[in-house]
Protein backbone atom coordinates (compact mmCIF):
# COMPACT_ATOMS: atom_id res chain seq x y z
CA UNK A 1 -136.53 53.07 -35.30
CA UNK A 2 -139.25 55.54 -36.45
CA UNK A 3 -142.42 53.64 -36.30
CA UNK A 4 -146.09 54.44 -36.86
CA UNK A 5 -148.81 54.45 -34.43
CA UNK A 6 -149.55 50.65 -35.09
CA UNK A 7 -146.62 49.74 -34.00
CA UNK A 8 -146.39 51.06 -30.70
CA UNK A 9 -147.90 47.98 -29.03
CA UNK A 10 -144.89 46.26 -30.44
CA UNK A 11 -142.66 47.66 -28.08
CA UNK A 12 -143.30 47.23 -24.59
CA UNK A 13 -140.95 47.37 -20.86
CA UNK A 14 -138.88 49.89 -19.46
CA UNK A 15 -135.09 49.20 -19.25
CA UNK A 16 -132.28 50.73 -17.55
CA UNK A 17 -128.61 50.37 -18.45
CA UNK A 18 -126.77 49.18 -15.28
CA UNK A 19 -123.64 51.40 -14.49
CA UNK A 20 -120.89 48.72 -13.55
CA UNK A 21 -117.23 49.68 -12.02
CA UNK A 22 -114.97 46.98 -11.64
CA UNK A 23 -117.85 44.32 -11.62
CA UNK A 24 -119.60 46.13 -8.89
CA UNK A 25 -122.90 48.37 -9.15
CA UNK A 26 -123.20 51.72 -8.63
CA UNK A 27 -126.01 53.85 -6.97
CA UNK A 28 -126.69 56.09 -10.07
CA UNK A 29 -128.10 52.20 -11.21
CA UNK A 30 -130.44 52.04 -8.12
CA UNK A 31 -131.64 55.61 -9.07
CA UNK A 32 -132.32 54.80 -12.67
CA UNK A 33 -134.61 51.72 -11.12
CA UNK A 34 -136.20 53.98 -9.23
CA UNK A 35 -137.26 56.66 -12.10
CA UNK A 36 -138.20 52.98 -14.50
CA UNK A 37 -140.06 51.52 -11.55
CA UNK A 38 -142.37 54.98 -11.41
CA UNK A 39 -142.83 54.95 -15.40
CA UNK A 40 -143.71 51.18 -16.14
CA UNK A 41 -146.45 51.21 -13.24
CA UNK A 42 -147.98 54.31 -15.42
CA UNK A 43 -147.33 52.20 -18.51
CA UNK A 44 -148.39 48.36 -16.89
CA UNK A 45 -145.06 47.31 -17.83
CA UNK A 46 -141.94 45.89 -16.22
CA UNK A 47 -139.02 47.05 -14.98
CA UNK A 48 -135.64 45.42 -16.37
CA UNK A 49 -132.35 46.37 -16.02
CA UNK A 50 -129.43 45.53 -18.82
CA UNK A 51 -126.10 44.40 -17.44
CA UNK A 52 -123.46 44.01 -20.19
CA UNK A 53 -119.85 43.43 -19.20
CA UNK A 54 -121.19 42.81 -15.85
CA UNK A 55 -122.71 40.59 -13.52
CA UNK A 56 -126.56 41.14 -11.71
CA UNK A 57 -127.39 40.50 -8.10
CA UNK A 58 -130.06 40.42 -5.94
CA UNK A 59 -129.80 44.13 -5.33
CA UNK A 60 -131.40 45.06 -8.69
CA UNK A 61 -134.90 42.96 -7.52
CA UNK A 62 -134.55 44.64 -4.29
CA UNK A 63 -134.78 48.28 -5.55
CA UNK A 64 -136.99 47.74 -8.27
CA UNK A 65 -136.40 45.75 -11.18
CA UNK A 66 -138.50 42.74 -12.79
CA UNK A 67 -135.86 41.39 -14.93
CA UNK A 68 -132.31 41.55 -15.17
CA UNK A 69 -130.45 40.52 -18.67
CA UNK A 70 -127.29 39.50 -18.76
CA UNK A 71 -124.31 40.05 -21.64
CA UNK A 72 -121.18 38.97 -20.41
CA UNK A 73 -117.84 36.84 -21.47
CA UNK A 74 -114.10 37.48 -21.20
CA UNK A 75 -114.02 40.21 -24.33
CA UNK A 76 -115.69 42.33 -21.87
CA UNK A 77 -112.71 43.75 -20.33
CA UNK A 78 -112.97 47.63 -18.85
CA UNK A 79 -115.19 49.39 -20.97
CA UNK A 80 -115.37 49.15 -24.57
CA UNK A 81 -118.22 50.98 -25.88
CA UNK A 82 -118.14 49.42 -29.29
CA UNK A 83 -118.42 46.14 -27.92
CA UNK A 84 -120.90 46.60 -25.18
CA UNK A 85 -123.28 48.92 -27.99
CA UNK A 86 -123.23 45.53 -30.42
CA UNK A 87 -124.49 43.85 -27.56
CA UNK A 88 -127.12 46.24 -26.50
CA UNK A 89 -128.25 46.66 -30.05
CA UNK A 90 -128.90 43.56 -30.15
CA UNK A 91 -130.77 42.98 -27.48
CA UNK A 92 -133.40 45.83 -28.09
CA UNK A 93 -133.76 44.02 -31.86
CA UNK A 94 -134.77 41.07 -30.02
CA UNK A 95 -137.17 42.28 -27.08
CA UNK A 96 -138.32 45.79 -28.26
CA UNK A 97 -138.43 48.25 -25.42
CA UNK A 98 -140.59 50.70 -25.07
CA UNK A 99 -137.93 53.07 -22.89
CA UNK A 100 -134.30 52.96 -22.15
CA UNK A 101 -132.59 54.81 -19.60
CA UNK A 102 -128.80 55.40 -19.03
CA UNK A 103 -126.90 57.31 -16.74
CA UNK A 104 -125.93 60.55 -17.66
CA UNK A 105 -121.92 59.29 -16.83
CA UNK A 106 -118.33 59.13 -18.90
CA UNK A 107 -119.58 55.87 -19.42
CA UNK A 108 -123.26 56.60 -20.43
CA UNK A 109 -122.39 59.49 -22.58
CA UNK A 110 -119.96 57.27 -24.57
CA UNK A 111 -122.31 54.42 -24.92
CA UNK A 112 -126.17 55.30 -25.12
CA UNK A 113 -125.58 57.66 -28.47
CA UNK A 114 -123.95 55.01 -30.22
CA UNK A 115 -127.05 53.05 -29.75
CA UNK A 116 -129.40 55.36 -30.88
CA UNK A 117 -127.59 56.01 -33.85
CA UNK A 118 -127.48 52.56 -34.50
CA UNK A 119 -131.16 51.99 -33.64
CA UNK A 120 -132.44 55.51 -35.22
CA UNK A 121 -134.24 56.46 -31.80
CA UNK A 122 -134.56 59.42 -30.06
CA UNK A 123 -132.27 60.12 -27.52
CA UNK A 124 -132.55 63.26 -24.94
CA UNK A 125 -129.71 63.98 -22.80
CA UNK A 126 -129.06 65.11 -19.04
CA UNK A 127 -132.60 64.63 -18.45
CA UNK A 128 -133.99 66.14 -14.63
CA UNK A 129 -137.59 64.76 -14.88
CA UNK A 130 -139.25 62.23 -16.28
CA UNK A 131 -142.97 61.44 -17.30
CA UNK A 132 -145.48 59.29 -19.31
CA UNK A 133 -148.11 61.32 -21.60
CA UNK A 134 -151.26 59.84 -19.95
CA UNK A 135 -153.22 60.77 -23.30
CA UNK A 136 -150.47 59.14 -25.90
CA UNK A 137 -148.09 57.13 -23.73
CA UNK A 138 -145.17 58.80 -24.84
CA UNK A 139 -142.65 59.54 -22.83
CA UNK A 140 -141.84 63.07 -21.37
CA UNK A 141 -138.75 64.36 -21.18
CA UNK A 142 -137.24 67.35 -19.21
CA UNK A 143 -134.06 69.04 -19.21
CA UNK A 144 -132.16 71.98 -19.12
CA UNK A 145 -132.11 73.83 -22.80
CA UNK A 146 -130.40 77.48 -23.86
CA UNK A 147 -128.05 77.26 -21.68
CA UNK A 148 -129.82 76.25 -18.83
CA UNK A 149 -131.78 78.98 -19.07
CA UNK A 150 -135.48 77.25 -19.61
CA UNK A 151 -136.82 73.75 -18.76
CA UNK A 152 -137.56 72.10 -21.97
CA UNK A 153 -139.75 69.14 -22.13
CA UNK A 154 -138.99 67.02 -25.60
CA UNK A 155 -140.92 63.57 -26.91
CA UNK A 156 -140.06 61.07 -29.53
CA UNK A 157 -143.36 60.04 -30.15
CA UNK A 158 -142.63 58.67 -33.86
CA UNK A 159 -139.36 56.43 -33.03
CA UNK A 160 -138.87 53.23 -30.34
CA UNK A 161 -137.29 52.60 -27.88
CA UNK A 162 -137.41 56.51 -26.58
CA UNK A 163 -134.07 57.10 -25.23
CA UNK A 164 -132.94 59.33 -22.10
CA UNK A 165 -129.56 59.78 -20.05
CA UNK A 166 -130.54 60.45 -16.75
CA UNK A 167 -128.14 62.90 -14.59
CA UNK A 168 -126.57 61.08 -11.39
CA UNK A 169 -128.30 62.16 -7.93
CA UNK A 170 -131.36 63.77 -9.51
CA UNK A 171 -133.97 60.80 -9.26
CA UNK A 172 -134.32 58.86 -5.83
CA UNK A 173 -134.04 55.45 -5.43
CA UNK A 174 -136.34 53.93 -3.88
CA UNK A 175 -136.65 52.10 -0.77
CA UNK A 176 -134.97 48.57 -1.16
CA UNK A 177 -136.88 45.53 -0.15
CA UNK A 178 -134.82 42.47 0.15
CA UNK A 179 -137.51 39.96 -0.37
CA UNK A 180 -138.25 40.99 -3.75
CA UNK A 181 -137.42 38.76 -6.77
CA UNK A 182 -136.95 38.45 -10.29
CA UNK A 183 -136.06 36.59 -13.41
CA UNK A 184 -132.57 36.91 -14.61
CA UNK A 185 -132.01 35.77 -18.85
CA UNK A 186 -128.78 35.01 -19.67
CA UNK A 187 -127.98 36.32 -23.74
CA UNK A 188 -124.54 35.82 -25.20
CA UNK A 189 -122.24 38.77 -27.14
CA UNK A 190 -123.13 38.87 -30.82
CA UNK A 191 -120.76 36.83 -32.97
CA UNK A 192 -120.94 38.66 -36.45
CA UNK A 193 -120.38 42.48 -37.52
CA UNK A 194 -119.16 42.95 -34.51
CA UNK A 195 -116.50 46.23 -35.27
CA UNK A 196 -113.56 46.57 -32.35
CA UNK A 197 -111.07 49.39 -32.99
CA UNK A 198 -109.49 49.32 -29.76
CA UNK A 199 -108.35 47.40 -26.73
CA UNK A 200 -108.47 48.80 -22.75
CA UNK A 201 -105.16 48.32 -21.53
CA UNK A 202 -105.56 50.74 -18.22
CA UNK A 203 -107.42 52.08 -16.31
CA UNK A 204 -106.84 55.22 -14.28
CA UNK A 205 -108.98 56.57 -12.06
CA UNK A 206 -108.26 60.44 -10.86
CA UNK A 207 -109.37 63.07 -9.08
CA UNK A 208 -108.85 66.30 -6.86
CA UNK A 209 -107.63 64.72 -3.42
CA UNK A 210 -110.21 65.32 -0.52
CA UNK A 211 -113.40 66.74 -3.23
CA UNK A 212 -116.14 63.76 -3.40
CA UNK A 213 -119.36 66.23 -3.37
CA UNK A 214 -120.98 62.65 -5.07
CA UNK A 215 -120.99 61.13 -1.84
CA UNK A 216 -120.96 63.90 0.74
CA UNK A 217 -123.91 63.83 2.83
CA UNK A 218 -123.60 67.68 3.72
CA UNK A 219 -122.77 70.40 1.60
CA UNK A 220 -121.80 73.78 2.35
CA UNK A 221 -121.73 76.01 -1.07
CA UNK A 222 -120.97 79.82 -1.94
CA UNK A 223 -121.41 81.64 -4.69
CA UNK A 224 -120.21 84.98 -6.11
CA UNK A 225 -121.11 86.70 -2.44
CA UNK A 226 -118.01 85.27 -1.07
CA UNK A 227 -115.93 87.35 -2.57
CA UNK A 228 -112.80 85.24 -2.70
CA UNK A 229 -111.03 82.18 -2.10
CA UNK A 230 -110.80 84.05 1.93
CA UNK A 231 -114.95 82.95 1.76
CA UNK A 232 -114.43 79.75 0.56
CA UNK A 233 -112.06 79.68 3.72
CA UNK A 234 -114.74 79.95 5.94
CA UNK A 235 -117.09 77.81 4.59
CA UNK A 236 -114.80 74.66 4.59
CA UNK A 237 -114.58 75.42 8.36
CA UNK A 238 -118.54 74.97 8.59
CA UNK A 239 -118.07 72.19 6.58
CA UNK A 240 -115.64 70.72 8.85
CA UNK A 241 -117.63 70.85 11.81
CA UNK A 242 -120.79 69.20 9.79
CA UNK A 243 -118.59 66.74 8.13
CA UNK A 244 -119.33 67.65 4.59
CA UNK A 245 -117.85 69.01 1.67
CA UNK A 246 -117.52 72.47 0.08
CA UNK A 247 -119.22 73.27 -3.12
CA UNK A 248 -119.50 76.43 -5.24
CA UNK A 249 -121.46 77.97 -7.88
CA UNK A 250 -119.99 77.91 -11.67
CA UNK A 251 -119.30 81.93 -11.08
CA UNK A 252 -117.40 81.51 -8.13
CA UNK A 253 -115.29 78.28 -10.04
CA UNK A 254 -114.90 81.06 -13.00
CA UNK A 255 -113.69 83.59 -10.89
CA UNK A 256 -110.94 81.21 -9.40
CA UNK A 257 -112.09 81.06 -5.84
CA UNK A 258 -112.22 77.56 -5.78
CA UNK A 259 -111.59 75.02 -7.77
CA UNK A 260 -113.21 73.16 -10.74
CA UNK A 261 -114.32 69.78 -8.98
CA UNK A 262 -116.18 71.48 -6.46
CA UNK A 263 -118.67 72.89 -9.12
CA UNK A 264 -122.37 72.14 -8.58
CA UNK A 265 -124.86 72.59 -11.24
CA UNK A 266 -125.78 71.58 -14.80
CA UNK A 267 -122.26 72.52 -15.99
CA UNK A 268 -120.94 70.76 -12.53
CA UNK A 269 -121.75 67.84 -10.45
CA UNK A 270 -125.28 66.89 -9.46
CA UNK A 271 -125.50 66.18 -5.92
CA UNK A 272 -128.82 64.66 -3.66
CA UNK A 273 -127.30 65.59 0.13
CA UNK A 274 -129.20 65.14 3.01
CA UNK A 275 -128.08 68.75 3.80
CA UNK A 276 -127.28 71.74 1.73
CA UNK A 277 -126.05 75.22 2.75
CA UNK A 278 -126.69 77.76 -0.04
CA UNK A 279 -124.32 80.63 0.61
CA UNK A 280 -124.83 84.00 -1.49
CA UNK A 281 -126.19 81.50 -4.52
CA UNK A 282 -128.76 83.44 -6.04
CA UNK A 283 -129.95 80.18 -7.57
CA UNK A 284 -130.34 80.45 -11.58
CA UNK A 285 -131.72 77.39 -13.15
CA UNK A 286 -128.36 76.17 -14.22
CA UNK A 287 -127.23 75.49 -10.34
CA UNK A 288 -130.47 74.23 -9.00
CA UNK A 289 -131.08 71.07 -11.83
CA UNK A 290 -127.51 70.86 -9.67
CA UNK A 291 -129.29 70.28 -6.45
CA UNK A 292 -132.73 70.66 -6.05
CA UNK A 293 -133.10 67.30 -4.96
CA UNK A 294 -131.15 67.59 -1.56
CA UNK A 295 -133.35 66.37 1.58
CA UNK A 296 -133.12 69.89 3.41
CA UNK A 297 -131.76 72.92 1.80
CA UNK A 298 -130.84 75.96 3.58
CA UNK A 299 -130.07 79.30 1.94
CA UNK A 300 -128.13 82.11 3.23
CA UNK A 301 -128.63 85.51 1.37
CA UNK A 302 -129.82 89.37 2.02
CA UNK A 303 -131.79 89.18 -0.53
CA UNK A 304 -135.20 87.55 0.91
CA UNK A 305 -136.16 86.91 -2.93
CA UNK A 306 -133.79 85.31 -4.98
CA UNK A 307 -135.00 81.52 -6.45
CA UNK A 308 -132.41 80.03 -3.80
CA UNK A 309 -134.25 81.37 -1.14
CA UNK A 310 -137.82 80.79 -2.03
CA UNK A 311 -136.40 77.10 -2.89
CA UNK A 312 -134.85 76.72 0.21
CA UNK A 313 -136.66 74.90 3.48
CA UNK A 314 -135.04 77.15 5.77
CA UNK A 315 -134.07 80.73 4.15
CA UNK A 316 -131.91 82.87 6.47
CA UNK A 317 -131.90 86.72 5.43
CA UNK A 318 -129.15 88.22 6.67
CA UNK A 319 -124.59 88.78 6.42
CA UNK A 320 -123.48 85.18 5.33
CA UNK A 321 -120.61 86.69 6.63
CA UNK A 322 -122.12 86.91 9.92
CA UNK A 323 -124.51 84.34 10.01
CA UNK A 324 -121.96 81.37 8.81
CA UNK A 325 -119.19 82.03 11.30
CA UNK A 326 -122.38 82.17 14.34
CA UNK A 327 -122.98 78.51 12.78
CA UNK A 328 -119.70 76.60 13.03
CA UNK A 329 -119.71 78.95 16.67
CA UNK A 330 -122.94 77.40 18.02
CA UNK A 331 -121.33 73.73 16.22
CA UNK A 332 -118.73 73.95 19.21
């Protein structure tokens, strides 16, 4: 709702929308706790995390959270966004949030614009970074804009809550700690003006067979310097021996080396791997909000100055085609 400066002090917390498959919760949640927990400190709030059409456990304390509500029954079958923004709605009119956060997901993007619609908030998308305006309190939010080509950094200082989606695998979680605890509340589904146009009668669930680069721990990517789906060849077999995945930049995926699935980037997937092998990826903007929060990122390239390699913690100048085969050599 647009608001004036007097009522800021009105709205007050930090929530997170929990992402929920099949009951269970999954690790872009943890993340989101992580990127609340860092902005409520900064505010003196808490942290609380929103489970509708769910259940909480004791995991949500553990990474971070304060307070966990609750919004479930038996209408809450699969996901039905009209349903579970009623409920959400709701629950902001009741406890006034300062922030919300959602995952950046199917599931996310279908739900979190609905509620700001509803609510007349602002609502940033894909967001990479996240910060609180130390002079005004607002909060600061960065993503990709023109294509990917700049960083922009947008505020909704006249409306509450301030809403983000948050892209999977760019914020950490943070370490859990098991003997944490928190207060769960319990609110039931509105009853009244509650609109629902459709019913969930399946689920399907699909996919390239063998291309997870979500949960790969290693990834081994090319770009337009492999020259074909021959280079892509040689990279899964690096990617073999490491036990990882293959990934690609979008020109490679628009050439038709490789496949769409194994994209990584703002256009792509958004991957946080323990290891990743930049192969001939000059590294715009639009591929590293893709993975510029790996652990340990290698590039590959002849070019000593491209963005990948003065990203990279270990920058290799020299014939990928040379260098990568050596690798999976020396792997055995």
């Amino acid at each position: 709702m647009r608001i004036t400066d007097a009522d800021k002090p009105l709205f007050t917390n930090v929530w997170i929308i929990a992402e929920t498959v099949g009951g269970a919760i999954q690790p872009v949640t943890y993340e989101l706790i992580g990127a609340a927990r860092g902005l409520a400190d900064a505010r003196g709030s808490r942290v609380a995390a929103i489970v509708v059409g769910g259940e909480a456990d004791a995991s949500l304390f553990a990474y971070g959270a304060d307070i966990a509500i609750v919004v479930n029954g038996p209408e809450f079958v699969g996901f039905n966004d009209e349903l579970e923004c009623a409920s959400l709605n709701h629950l902001i009119g009741k406890y006034k949030p300062e922030i919300v956060l959602c995952a950046a997901t199917a599931r996310g993007r279908a739900l979190i614009p609905r509620a700001a619609v509803r609510t007349v908030s602002g609502l940033t998308a894909d967001c990479t970074g996240l910060a609180i305006d130390p002079e005004t309190g607002d909060l600061l939010q960065t993503r990709p804009a023109f294509g990917g080509n700049i960083m922009a950094t947008i505020r909704a200082s006249n409306h509450r809550p301030q809403m983000a989606t948050v892209r999977p695998n760019v914020m950490k979680a943070l370490p859990p700690d098991p003997t944490r605890k928190g207060e769960t509340i319990r609110e039931q589904p509105p009853d009244a003006g509650v609109t629902n146009a459709k019913r969930v009668i399946e689920t399907v669930r699909g996919g390239e067979s063998g291309v997870n680069l979500a949960d790969a721990k290693v990834i081994v990517s090319g770009g337009r310097a492999m020259r074909g789906p021959e280079g892509f060849a040689m990279l899964k077999r690096l990617a073999d021996k490491l036990g990882g995945a293959v990934g690609a930049s979008r020109a490679a995926v628009d050439a038709g080396w490789i496949a769409y699935p194994h994209q990584v980037g703002q256009t792509g997937q958004t991957v946080q791997t323990a290891l990743y092998i930049a192969c001939g990826i000059s590294g715009q903007i639009q591929h590293l909000v893709g993975m510029q929060s790996c652990g340990c990122i290698v590039a590959i390239d002849r070019n000593p100055d491209t963005p990948m390699m003065k990203l990279a913690d270990i920058a290799v100048t020299g014939d990928l085609f040379e260098v990568v085969p050596a690798l999976a050599e020396a792997l055995g």
